[in-house]
Each structure stands twice: as C-alpha cells, then as structure tokens.
PDB file of N, CA and C in Angstrom:
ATOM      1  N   UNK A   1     -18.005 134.945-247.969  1.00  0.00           N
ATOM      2  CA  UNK A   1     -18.105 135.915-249.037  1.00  0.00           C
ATOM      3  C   UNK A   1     -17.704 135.227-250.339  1.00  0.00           C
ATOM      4  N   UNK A   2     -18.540 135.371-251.723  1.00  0.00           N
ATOM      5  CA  UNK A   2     -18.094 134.892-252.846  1.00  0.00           C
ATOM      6  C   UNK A   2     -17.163 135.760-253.657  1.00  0.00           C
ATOM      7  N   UNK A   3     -16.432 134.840-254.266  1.00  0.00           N
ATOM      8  CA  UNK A   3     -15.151 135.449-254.930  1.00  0.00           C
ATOM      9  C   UNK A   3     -15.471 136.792-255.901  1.00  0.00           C
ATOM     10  N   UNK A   4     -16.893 136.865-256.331  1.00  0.00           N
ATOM     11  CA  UNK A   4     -17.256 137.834-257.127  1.00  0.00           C
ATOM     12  C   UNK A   4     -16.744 139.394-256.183  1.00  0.00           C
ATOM     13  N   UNK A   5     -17.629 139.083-255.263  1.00  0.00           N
ATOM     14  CA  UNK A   5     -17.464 140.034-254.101  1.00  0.00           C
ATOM     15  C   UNK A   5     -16.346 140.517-253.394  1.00  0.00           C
ATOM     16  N   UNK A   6     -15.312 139.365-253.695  1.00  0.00           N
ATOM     17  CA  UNK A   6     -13.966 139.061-253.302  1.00  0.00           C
ATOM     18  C   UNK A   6     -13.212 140.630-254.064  1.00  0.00           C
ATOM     19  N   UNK A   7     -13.514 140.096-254.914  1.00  0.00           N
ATOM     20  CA  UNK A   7     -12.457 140.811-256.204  1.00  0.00           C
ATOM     21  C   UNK A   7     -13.267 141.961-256.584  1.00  0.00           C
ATOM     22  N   UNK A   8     -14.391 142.659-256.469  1.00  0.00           N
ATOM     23  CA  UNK A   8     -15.061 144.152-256.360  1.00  0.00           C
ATOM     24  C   UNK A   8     -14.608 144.321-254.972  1.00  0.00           C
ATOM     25  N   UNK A   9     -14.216 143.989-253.726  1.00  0.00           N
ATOM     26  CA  UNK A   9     -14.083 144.484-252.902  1.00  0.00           C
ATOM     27  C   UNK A   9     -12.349 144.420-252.736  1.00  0.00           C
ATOM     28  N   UNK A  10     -11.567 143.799-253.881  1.00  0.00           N
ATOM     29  CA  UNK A  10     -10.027 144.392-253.769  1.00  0.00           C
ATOM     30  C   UNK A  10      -9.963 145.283-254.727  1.00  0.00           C
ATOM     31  N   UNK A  11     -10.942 145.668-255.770  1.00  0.00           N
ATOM     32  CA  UNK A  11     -10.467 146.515-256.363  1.00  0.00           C
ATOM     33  C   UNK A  11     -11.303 147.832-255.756  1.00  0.00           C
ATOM     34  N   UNK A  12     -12.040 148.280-254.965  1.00  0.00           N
ATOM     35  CA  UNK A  12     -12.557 149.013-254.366  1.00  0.00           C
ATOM     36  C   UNK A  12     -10.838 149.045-253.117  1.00  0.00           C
ATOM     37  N   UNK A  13     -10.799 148.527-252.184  1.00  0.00           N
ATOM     38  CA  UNK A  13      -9.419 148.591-251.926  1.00  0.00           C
ATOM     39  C   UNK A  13      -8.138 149.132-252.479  1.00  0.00           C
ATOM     40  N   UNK A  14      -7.809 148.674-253.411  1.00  0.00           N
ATOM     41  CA  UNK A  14      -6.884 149.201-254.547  1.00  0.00           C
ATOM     42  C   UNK A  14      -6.884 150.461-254.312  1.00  0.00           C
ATOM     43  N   UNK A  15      -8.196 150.965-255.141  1.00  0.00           N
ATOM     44  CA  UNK A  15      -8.384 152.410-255.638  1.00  0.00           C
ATOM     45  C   UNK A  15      -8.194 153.495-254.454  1.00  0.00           C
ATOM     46  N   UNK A  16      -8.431 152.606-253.172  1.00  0.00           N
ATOM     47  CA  UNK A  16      -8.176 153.313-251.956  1.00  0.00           C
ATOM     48  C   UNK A  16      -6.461 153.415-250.969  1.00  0.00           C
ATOM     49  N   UNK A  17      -5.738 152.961-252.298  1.00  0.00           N
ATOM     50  CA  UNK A  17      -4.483 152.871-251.735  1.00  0.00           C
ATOM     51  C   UNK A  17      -3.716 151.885-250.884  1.00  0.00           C
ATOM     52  N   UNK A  18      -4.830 150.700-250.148  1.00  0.00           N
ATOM     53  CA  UNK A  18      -4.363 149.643-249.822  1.00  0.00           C
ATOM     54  C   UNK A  18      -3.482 148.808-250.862  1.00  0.00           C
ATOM     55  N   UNK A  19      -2.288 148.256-249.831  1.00  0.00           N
ATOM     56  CA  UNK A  19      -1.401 147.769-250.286  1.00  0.00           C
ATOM     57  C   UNK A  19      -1.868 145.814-250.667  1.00  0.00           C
ATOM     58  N   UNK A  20      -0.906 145.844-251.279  1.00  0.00           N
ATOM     59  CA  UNK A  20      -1.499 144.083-252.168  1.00  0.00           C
ATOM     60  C   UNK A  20      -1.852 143.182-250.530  1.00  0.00           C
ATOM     61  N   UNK A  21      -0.509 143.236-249.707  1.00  0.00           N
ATOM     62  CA  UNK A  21      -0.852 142.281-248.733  1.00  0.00           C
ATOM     63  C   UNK A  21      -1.683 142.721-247.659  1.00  0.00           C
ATOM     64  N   UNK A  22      -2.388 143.884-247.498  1.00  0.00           N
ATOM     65  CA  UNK A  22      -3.147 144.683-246.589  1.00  0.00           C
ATOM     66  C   UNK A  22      -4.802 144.156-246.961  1.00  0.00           C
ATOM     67  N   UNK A  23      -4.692 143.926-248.550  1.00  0.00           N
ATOM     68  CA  UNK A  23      -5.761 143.574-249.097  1.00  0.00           C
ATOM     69  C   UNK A  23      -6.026 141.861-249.054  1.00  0.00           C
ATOM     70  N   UNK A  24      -5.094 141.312-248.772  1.00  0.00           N
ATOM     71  CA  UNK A  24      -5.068 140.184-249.140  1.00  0.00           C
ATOM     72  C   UNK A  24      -5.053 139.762-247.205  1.00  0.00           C
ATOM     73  N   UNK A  25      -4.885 140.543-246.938  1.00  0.00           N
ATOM     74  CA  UNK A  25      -5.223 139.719-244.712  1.00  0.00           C
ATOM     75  C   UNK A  25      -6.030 140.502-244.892  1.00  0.00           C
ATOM     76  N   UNK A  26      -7.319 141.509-245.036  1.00  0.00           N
ATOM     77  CA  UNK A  26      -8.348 141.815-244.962  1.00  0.00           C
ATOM     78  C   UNK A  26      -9.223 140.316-245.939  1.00  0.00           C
ATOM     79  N   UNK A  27      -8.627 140.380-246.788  1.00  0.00           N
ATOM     80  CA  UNK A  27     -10.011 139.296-247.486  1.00  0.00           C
ATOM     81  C   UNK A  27      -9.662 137.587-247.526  1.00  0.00           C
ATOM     82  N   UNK A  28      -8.567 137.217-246.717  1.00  0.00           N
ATOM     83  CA  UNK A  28      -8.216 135.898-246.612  1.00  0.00           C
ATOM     84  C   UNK A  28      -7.443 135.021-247.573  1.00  0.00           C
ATOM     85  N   UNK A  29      -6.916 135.982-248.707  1.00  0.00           N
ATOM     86  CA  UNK A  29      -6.373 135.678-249.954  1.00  0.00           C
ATOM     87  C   UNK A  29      -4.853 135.911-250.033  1.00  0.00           C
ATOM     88  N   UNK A  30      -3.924 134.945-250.812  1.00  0.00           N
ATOM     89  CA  UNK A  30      -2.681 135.316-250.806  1.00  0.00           C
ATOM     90  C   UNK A  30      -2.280 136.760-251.821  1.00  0.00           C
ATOM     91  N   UNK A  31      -1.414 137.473-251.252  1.00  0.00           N
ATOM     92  CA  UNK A  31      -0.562 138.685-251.785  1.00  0.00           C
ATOM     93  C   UNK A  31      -0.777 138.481-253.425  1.00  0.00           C
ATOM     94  N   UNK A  32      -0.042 137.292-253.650  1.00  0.00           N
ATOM     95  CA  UNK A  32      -0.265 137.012-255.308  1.00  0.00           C
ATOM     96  C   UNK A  32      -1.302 137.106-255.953  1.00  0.00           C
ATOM     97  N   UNK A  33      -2.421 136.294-255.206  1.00  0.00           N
ATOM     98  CA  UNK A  33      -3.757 136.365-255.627  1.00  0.00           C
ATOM     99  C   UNK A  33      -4.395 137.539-255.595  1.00  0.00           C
ATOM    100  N   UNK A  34      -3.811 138.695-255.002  1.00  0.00           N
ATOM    101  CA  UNK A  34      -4.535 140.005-255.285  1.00  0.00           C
ATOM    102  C   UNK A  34      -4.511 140.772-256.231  1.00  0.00           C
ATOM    103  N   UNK A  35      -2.523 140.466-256.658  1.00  0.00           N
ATOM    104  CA  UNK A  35      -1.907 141.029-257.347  1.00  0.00           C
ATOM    105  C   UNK A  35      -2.499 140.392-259.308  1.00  0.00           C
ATOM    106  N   UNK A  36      -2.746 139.530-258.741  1.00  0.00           N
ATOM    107  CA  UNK A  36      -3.314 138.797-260.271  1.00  0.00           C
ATOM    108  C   UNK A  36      -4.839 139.516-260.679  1.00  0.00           C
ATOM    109  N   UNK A  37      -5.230 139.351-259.395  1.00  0.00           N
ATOM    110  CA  UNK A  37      -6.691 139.781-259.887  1.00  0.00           C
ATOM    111  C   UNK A  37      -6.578 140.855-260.050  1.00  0.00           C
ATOM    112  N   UNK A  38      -5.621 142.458-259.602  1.00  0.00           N
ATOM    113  CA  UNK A  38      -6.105 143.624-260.155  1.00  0.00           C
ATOM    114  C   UNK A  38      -4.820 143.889-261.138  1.00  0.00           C
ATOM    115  N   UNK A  39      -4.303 143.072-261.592  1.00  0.00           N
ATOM    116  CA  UNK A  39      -3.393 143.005-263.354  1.00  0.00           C
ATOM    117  C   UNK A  39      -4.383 142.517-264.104  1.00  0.00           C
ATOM    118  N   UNK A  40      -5.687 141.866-263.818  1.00  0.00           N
ATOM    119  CA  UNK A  40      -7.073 141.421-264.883  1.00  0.00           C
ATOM    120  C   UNK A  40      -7.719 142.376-264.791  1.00  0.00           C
ATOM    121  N   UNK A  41      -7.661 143.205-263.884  1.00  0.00           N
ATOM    122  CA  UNK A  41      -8.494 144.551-263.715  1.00  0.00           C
ATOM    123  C   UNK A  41      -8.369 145.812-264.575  1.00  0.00           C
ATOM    124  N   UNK A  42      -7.639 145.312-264.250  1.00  0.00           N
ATOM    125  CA  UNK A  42      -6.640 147.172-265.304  1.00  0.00           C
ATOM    126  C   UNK A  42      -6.797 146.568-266.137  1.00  0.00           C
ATOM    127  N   UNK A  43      -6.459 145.511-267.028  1.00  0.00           N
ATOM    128  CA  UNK A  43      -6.515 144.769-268.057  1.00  0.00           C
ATOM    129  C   UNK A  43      -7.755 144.789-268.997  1.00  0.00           C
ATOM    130  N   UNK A  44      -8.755 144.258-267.916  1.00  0.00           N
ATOM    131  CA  UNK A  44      -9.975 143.660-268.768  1.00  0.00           C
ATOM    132  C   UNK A  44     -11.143 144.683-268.513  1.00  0.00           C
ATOM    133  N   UNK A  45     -10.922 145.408-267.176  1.00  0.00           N
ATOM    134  CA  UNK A  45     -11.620 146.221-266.597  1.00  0.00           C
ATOM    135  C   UNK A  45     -12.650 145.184-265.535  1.00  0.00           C
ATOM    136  N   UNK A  46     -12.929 145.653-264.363  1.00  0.00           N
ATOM    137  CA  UNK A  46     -13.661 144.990-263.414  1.00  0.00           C
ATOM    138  C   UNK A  46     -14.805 144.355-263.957  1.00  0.00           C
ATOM    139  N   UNK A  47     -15.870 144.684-264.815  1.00  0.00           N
ATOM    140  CA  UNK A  47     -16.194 143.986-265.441  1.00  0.00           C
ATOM    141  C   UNK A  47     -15.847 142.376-266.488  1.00  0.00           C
ATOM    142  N   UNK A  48     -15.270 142.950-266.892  1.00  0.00           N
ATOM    143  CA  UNK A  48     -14.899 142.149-268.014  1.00  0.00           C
ATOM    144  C   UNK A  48     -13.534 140.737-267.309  1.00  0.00           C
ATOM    145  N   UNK A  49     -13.288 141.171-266.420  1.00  0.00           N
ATOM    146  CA  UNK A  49     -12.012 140.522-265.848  1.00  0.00           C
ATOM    147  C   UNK A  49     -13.389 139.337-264.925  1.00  0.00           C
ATOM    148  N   UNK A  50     -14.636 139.645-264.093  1.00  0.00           N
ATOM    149  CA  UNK A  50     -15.366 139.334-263.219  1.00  0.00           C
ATOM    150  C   UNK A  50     -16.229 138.543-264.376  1.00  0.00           C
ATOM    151  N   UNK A  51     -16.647 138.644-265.468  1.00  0.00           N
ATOM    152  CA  UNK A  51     -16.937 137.853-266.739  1.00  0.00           C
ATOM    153  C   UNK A  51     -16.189 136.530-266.790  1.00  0.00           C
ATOM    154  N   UNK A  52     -15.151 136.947-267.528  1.00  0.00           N
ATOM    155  CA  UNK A  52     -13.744 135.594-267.468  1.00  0.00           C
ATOM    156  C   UNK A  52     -13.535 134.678-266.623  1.00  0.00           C
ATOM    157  N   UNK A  53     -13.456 135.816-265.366  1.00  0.00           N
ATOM    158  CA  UNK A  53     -13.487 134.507-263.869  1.00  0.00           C
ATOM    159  C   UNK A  53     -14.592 133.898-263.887  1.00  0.00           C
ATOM    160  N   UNK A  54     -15.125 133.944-264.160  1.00  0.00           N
ATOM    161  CA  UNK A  54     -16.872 133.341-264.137  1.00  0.00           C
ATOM    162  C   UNK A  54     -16.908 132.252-265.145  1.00  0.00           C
ATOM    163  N   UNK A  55     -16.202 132.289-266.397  1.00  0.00           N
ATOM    164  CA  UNK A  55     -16.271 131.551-267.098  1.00  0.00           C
ATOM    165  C   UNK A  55     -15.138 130.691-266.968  1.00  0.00           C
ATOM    166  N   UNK A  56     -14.286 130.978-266.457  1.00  0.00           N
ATOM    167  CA  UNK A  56     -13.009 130.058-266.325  1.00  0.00           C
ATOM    168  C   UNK A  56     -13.406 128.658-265.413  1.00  0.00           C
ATOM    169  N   UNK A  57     -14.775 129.238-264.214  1.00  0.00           N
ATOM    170  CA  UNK A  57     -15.304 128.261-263.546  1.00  0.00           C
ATOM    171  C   UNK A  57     -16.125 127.577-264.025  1.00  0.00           C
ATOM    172  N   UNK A  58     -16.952 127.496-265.013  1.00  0.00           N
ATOM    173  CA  UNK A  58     -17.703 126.866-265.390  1.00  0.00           C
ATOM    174  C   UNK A  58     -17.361 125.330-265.906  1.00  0.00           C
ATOM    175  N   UNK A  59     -15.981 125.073-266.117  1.00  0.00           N
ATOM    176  CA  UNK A  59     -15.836 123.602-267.004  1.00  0.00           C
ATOM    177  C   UNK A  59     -15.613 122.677-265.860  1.00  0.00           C
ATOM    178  N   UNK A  60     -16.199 121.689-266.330  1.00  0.00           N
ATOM    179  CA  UNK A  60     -15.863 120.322-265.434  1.00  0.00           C
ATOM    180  C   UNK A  60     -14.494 119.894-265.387  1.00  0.00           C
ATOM    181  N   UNK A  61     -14.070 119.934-264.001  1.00  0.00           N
ATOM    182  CA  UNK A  61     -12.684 119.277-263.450  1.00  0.00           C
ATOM    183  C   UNK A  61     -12.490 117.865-263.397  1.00  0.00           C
ATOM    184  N   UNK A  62     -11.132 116.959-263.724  1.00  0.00           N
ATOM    185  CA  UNK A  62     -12.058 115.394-263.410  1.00  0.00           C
ATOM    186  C   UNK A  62     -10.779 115.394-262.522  1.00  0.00           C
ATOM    187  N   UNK A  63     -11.024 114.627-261.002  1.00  0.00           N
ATOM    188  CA  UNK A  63     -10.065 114.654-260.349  1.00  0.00           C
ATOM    189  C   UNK A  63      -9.017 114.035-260.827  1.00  0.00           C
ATOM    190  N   UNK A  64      -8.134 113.888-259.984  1.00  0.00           N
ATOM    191  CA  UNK A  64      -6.469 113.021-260.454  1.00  0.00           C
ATOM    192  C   UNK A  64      -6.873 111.814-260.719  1.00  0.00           C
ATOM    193  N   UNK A  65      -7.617 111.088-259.583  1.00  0.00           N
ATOM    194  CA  UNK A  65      -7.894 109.730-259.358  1.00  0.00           C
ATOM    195  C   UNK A  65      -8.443 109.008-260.590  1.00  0.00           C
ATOM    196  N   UNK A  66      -9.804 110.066-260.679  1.00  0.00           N
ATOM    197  CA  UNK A  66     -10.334 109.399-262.480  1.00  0.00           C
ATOM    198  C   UNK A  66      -9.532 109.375-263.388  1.00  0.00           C
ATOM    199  N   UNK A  67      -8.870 110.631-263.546  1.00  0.00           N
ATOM    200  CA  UNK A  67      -8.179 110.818-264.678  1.00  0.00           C
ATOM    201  C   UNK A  67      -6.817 109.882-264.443  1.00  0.00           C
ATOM    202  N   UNK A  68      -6.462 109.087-263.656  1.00  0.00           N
ATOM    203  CA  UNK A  68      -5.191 107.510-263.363  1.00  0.00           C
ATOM    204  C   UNK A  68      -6.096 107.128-264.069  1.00  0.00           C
ATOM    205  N   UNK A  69      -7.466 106.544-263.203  1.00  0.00           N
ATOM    206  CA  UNK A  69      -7.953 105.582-263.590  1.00  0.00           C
ATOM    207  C   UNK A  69      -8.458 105.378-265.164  1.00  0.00           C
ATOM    208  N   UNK A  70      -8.580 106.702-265.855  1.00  0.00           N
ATOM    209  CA  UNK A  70      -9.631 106.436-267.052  1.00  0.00           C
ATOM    210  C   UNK A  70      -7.984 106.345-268.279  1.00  0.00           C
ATOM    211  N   UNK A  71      -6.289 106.934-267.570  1.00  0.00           N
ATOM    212  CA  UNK A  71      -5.643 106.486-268.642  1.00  0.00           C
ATOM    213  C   UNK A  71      -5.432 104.907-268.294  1.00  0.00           C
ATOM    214  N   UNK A  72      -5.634 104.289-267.652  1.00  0.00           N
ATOM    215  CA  UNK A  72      -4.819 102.643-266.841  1.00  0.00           C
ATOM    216  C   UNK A  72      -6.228 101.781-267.979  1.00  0.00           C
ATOM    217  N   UNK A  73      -7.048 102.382-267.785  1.00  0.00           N
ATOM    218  CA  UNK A  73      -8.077 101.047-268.654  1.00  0.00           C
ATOM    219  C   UNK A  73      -7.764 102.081-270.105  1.00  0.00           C
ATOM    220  N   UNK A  74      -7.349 102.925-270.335  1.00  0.00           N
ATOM    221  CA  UNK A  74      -7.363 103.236-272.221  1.00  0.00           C
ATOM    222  C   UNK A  74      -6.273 102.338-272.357  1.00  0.00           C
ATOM    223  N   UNK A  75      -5.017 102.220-271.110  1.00  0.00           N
ATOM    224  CA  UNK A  75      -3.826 101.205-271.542  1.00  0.00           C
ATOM    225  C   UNK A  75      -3.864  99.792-271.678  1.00  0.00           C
ATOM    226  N   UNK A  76      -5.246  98.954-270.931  1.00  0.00           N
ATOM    227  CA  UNK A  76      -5.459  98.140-270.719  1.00  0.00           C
ATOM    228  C   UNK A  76      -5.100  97.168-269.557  1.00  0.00           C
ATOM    229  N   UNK A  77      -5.087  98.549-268.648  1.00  0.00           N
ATOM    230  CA  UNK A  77      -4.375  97.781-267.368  1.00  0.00           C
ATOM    231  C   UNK A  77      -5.987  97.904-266.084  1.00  0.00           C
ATOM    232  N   UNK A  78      -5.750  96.708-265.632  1.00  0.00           N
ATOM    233  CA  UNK A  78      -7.146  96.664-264.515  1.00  0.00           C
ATOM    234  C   UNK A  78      -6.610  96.811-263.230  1.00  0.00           C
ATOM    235  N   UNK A  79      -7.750  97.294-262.597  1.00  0.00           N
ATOM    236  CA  UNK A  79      -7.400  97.375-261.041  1.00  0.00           C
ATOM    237  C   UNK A  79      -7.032  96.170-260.382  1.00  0.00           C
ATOM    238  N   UNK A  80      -6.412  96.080-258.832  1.00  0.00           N
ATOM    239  CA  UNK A  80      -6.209  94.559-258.384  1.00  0.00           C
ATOM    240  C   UNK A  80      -7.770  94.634-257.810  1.00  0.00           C
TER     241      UNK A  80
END
C-alpha cells in the first residue's frame, strides 16, 4: 500500500475513534508516525497535508557515502 493511501486510511481511522497505536499495527507504521501525520491533518487538512508529503519527496537525497566522498576531494584528500 502507498503512503498516500497510508495516511487517507489513518485519517479515515482517526475519525472512527481508533487509537494512535491501533492505527499504527493495522497499517505497519510507528505510534509516532501516526501521531505526526494526523497533527498535519488537522493542520493542513487531508488534502493539503497529502500535497506537502508529496512534495517533501520529490528532492534528490545524496547518500552519506557521496556526500564523505564529494567533502574529502572539495578538501583535497584522495581515496587509497
């Protein structure tokens, strides 16, 4: 299931009185992580909160490894 679906189907939950961690062992997600996503809810409104998340994913990550490697050659240090 995608996270879109994730988070319309805890806040459909919610509204039904399920509790944070009831929601969170139904959909495979930690307690916190439920609790975050429906404080963006009330917040932004299911819409607008499901917008944001969407855009928060969009930027390129550069792993750890590159990001050693790309400060070690700005310092001028080479691999062995």
């Amino acid at each position: 299931m995608r996270t879109p679906t994730q988070i319309t189907l805890a806040s459909e939950l919610a509204i039904q009185c399920l509790s944070h961690t009831k929601i969170a062992a139904h959909l495979g997600h930690h307690r916190k992580t439920i609790r975050l996503w429906l404080k963006g809810i009330a917040t932004d409104g299911l819409a607008g909160f499901l917008a944001r998340h969407a855009q928060a994913k969009i930027g390129t990550a550069t792993s750890p490894a590159s990001s050693c490697d790309d400060q070690a050659a700005d310092l001028g240090v080479t691999g062995s």
